[in-house]
Protein backbone atom coordinates (compact mmCIF):
# COMPACT_ATOMS: atom_id res chain seq x y z
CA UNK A 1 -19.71 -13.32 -16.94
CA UNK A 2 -16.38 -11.21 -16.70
CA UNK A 3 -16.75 -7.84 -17.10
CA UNK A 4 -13.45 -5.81 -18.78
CA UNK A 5 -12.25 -3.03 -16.84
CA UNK A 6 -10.41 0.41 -18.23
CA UNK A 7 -7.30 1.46 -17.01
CA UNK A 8 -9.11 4.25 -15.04
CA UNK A 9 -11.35 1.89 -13.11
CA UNK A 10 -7.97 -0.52 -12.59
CA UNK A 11 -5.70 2.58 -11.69
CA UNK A 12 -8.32 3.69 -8.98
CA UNK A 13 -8.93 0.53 -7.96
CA UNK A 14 -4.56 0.19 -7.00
CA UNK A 15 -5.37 4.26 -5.60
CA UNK A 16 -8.10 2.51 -3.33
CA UNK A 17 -6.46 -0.69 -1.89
CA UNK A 18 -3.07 1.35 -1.04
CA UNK A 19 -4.66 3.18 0.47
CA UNK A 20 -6.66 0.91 2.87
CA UNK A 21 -2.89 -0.77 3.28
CA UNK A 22 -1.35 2.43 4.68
CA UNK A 23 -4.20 2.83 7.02
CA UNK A 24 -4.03 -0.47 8.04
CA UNK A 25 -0.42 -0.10 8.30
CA UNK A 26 -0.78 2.87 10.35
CA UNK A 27 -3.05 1.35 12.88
CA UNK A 28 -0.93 -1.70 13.12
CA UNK A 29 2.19 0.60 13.89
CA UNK A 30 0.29 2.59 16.84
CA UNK A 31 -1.37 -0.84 18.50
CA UNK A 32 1.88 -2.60 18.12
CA UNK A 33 3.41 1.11 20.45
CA UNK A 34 5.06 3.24 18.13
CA UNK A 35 4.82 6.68 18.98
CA UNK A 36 2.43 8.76 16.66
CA UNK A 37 4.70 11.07 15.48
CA UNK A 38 7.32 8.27 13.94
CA UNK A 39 4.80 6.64 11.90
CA UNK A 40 4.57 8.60 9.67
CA UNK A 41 8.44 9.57 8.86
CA UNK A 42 8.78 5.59 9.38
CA UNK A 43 5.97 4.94 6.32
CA UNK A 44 7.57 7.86 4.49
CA UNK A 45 11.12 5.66 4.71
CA UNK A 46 10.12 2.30 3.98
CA UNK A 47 8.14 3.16 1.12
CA UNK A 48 10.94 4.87 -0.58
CA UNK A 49 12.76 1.61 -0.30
CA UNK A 50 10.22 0.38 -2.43
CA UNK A 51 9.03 2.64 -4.95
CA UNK A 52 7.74 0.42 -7.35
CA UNK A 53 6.42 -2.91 -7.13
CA UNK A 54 4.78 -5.46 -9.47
CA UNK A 55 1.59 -7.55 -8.20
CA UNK A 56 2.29 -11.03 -9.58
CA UNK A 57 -0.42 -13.59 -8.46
CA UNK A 58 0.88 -14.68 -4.99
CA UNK A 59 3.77 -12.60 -4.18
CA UNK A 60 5.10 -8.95 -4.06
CA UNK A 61 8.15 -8.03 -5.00
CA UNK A 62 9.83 -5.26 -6.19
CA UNK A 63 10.86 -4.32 -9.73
């Protein structure tokens, strides 16, 4: 049985897995031997490229 969600439960749902990407992203970043202190500035750029993006079955892309 599918259960329909509200656009609260959907909206924290995004809030939730962006934010387990940028921690992911984060630890990938230090492993991989950037320096601490230019993740974050680096995050901070990249997502400005991409401000806002559509989730369309497989892919990402930005719209």
């Amino acid at each position: 049985m599918l259960m329909k969600l509200t656009e609260q439960q959907i909206r924290e749902a995004r809030i939730d897995l962006a934010a387990v990407g940028f921690r992911a992203a984060i630890t990938n970043l230090v492993r991989n031997g950037m320096h601490e202190g230019e993740v974050i500035p680096y995050l901070s750029r990249e997502t400005k490229k991409h401000r806002r993006g559509v989730y369309s079955g497989k892919d990402w892309r930005c719209a």
